[in-house]
C-alpha atoms as a PDB file:
ATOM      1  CA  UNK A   1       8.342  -4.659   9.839  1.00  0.00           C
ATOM      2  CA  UNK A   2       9.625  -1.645   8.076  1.00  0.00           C
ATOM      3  CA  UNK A   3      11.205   1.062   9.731  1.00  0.00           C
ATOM      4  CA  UNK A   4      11.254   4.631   9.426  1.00  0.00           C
ATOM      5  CA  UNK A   5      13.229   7.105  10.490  1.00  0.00           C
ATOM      6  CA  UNK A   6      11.783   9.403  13.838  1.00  0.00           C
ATOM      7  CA  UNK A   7      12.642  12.784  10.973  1.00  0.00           C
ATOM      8  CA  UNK A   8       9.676  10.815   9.162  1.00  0.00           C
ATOM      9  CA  UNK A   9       7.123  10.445  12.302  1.00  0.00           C
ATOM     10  CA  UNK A  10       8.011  14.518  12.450  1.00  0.00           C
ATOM     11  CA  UNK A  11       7.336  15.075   9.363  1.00  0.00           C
ATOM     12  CA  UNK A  12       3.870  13.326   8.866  1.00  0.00           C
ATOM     13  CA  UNK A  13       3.199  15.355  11.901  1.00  0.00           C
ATOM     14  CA  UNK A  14       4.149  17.978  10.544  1.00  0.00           C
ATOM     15  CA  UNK A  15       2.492  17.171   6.973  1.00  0.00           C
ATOM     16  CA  UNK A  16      -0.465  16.488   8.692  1.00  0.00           C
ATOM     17  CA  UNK A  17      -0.605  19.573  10.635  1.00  0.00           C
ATOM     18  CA  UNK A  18       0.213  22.461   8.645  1.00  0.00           C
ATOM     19  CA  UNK A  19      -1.521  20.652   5.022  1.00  0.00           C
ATOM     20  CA  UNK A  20      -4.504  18.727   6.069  1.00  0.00           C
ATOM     21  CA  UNK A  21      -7.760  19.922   4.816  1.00  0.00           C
ATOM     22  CA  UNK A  22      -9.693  17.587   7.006  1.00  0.00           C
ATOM     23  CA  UNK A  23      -9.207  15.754  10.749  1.00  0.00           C
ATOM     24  CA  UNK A  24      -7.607  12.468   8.663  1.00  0.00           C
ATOM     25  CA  UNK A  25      -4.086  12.455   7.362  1.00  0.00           C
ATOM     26  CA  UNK A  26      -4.284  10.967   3.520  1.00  0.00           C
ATOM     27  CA  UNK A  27      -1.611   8.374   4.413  1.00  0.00           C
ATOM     28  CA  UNK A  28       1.305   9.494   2.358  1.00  0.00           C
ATOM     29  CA  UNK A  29       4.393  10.264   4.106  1.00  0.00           C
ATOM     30  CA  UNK A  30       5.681  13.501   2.863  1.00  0.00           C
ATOM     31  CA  UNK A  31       9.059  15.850   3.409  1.00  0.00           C
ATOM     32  CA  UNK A  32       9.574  19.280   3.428  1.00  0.00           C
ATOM     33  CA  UNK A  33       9.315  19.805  -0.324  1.00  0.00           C
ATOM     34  CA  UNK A  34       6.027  18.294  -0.013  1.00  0.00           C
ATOM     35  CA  UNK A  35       7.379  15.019  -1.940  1.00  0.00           C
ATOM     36  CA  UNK A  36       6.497  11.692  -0.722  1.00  0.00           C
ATOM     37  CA  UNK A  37       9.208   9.716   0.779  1.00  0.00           C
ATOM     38  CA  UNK A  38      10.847   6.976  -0.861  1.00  0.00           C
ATOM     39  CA  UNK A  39      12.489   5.445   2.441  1.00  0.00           C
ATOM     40  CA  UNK A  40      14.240   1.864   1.835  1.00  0.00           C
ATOM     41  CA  UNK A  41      11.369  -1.088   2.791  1.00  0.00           C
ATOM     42  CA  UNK A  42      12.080  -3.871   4.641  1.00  0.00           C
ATOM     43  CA  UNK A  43       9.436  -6.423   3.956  1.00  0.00           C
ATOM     44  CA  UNK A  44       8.444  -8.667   6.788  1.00  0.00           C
ATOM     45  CA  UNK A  45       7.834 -12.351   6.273  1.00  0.00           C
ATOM     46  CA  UNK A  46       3.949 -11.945   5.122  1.00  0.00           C
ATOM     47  CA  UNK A  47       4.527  -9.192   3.074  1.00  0.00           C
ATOM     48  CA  UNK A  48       7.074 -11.453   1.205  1.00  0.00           C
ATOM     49  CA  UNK A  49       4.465 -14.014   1.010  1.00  0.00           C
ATOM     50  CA  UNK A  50       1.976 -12.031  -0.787  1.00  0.00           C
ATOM     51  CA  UNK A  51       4.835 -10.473  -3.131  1.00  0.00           C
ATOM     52  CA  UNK A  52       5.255 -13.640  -3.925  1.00  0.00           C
ATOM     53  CA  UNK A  53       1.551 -15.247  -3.770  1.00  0.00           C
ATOM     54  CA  UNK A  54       0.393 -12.593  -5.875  1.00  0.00           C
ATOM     55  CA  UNK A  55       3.160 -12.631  -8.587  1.00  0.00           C
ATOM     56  CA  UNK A  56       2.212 -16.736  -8.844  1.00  0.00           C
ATOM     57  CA  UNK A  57      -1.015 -16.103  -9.218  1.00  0.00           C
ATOM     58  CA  UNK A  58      -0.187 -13.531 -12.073  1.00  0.00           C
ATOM     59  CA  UNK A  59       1.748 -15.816 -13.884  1.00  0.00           C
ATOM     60  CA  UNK A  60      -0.066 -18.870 -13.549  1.00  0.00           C
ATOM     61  CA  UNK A  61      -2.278 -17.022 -15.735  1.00  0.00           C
ATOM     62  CA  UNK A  62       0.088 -15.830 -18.076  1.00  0.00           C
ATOM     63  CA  UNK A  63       0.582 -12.581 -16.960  1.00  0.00           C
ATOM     64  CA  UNK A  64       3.587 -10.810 -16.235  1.00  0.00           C
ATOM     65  CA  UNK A  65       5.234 -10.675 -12.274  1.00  0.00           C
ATOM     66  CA  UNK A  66       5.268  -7.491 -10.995  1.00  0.00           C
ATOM     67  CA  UNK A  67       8.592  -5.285  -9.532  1.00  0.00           C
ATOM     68  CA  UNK A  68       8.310  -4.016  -6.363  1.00  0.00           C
ATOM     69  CA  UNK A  69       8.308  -0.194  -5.802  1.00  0.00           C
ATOM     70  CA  UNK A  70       9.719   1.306  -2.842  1.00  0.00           C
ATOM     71  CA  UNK A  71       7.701   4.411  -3.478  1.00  0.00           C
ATOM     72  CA  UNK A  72       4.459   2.101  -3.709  1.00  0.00           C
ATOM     73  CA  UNK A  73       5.052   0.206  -0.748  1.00  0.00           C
ATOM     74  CA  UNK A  74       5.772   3.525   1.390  1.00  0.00           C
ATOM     75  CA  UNK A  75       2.616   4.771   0.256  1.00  0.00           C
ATOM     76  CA  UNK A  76       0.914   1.500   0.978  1.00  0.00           C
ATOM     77  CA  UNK A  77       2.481   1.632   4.349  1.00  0.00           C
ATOM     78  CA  UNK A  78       0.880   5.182   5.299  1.00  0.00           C
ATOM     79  CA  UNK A  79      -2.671   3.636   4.356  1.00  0.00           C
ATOM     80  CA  UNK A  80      -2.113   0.967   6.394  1.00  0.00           C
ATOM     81  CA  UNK A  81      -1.500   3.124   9.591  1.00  0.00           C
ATOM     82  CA  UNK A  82      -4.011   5.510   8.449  1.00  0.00           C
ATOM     83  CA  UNK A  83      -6.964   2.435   8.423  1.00  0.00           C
ATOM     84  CA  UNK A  84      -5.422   1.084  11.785  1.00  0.00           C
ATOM     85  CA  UNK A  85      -5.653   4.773  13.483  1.00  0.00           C
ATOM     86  CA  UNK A  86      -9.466   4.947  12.177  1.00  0.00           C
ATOM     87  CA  UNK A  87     -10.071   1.389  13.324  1.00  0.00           C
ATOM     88  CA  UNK A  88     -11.496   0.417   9.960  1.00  0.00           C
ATOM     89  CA  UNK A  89     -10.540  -0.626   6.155  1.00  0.00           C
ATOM     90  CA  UNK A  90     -11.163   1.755   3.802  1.00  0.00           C
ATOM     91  CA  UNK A  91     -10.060   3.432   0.492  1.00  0.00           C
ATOM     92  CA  UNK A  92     -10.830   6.725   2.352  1.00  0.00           C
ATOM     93  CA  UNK A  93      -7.858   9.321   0.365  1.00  0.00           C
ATOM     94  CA  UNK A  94      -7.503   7.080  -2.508  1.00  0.00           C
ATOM     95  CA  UNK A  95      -7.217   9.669  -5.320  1.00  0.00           C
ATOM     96  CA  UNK A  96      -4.424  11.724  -3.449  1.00  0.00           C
ATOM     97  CA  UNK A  97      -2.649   8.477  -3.442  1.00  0.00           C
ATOM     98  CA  UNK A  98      -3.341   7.661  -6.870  1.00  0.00           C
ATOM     99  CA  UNK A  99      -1.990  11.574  -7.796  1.00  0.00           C
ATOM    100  CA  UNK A 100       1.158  11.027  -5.815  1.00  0.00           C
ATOM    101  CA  UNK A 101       2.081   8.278  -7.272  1.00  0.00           C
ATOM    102  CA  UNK A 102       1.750   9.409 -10.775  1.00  0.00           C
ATOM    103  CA  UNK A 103       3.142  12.660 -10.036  1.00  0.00           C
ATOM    104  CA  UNK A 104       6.554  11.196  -8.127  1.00  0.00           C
ATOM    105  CA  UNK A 105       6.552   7.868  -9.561  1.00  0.00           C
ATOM    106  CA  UNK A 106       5.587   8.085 -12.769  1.00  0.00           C
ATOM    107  CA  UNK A 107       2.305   6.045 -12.557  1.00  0.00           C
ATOM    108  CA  UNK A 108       0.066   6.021 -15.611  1.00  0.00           C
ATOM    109  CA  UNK A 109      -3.011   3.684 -13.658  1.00  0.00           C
ATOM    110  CA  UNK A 110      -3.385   2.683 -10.016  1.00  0.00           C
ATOM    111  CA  UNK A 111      -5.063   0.233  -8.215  1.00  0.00           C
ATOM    112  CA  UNK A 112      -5.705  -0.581  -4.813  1.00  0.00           C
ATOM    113  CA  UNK A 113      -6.229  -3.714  -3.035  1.00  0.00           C
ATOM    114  CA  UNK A 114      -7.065  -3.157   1.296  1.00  0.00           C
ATOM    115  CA  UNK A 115      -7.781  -6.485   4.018  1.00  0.00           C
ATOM    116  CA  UNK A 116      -8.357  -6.784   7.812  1.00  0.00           C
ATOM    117  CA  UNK A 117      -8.507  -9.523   9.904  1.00  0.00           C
ATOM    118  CA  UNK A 118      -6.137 -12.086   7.827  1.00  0.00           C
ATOM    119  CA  UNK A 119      -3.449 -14.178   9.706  1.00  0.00           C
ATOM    120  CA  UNK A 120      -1.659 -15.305   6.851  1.00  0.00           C
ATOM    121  CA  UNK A 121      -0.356 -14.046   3.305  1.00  0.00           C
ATOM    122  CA  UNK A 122      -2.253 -17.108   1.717  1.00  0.00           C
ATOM    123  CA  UNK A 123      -5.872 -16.108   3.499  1.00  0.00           C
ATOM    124  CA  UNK A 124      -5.491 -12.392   2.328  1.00  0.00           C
ATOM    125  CA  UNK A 125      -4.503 -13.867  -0.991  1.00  0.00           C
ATOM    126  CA  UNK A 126      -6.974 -16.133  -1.556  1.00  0.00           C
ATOM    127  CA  UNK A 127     -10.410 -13.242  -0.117  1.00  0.00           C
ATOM    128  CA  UNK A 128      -8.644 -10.833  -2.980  1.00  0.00           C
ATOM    129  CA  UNK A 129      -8.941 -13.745  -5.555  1.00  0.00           C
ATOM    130  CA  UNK A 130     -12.604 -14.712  -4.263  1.00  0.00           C
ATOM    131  CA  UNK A 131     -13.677 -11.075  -4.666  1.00  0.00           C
ATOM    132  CA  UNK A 132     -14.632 -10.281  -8.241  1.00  0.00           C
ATOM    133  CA  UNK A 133     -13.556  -6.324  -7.489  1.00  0.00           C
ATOM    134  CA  UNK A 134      -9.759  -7.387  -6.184  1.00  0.00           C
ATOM    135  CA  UNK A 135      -9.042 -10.106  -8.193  1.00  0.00           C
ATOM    136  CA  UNK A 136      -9.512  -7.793 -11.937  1.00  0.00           C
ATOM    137  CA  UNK A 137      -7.061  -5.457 -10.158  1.00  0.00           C
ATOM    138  CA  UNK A 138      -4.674  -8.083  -9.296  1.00  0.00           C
ATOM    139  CA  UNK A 139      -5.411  -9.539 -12.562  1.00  0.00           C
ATOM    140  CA  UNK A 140      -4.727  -6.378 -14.673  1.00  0.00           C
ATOM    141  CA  UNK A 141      -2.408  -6.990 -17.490  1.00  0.00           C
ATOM    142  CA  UNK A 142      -1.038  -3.439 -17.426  1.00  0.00           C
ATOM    143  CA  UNK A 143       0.095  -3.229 -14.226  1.00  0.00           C
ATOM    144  CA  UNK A 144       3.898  -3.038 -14.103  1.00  0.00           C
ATOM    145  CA  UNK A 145       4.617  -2.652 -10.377  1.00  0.00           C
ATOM    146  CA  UNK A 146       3.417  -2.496  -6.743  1.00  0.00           C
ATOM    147  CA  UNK A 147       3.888  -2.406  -3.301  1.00  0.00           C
ATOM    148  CA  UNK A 148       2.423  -4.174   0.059  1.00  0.00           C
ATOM    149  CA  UNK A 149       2.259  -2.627   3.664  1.00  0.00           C
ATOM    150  CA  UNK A 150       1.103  -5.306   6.191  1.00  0.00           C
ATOM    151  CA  UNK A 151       0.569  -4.316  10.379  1.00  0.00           C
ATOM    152  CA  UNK A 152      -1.262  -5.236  13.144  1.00  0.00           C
ATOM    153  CA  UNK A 153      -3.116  -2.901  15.396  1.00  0.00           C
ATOM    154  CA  UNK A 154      -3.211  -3.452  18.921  1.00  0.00           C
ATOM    155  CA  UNK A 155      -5.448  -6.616  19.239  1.00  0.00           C
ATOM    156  CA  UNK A 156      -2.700  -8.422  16.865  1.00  0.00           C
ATOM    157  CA  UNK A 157      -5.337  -7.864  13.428  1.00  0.00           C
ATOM    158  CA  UNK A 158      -3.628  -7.731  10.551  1.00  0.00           C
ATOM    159  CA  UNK A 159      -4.283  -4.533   8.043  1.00  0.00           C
ATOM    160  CA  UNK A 160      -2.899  -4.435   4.508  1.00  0.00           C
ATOM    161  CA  UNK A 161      -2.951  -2.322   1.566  1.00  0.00           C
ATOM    162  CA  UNK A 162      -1.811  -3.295  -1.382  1.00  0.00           C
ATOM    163  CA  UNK A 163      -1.454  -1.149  -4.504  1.00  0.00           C
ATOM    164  CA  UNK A 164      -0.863  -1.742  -8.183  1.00  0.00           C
ATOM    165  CA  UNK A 165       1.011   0.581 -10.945  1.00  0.00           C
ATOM    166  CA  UNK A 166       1.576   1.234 -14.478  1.00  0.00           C
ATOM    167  CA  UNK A 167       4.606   2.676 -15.283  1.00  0.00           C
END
């Protein structure tokens, strides 16, 4: 599971708060500059697993495996807690993510790739593959990096967000 610092719980309060145009937060964790935090991630084991699922996948077709992104993955993350606080998947907020990350990380394109339900890195893998929609984003050849947030609400259901860069 990743970690973050309380100062980052207070200041997504905060964020949320004092720069929210609407009852939902977007899902990006911000600071007092209003730049999105880059906090070290700790990936848990099925986040691992779909780092590495998804990179096999890539380059069993040729493609090129993808870097990790701390920035990417703490975006991912506040997604994640956003869909699990509304009780549903969704791309609800996706363009503020998609700005963020190619204002602070230097992000030409962005994708995004969301799941519920999944017990295991191999089932999310394999519904993103199955679905026409997530498999071209998993499959684009442009995409340079990315970064995975996996949680489970209360009831023990898995959420994830996964989202693709060019850099």
């Amino acid at each position: 599971m990743k970690t973050h610092a309380p100062k980052l719980f207070v200041l997504l309060l905060l964020t949320t708060i004092l720069f929210s145009c609407a009852k939902e937060d977007n899902g990006v964790y911000f600071n007092e500059n209003s730049e999105v935090v880059n906090a070290k991630v700790v990936y848990s084991t099925i986040e691992s697993e779909i780092i590495s699922l998804v990179n096999a996948h890539r380059t069993s077709l040729g493609l090129n495996a993808l870097s990790t992104l701390n920035l990417v993955s703490g975006v991912a993350d506040g997604h994640t807690n956003y869909m699990i606080e509304a009780g549903a998947i969704s791309h609800d907020n996706f363009p503020e993510r998609a700005q963020i990350l190619m204002e602070q990380a230097g992000a030409k394109t962005v994708g995004e790739n969301v799941g519920f339900g999944y017990s295991t890195a191999e089932g999310v893998v394999k519904a993103w593959i199955a679905s026409d929609g997530h498999r071209k984003i998993m499959e684009n050849p442009e995409y340079t990096h990315f970064g995975i947030s996996t949680e489970s609400n209360a009831e023990n259901r898995n959420y994830f967000t996964n989202i693709f860069i060019k850099k």
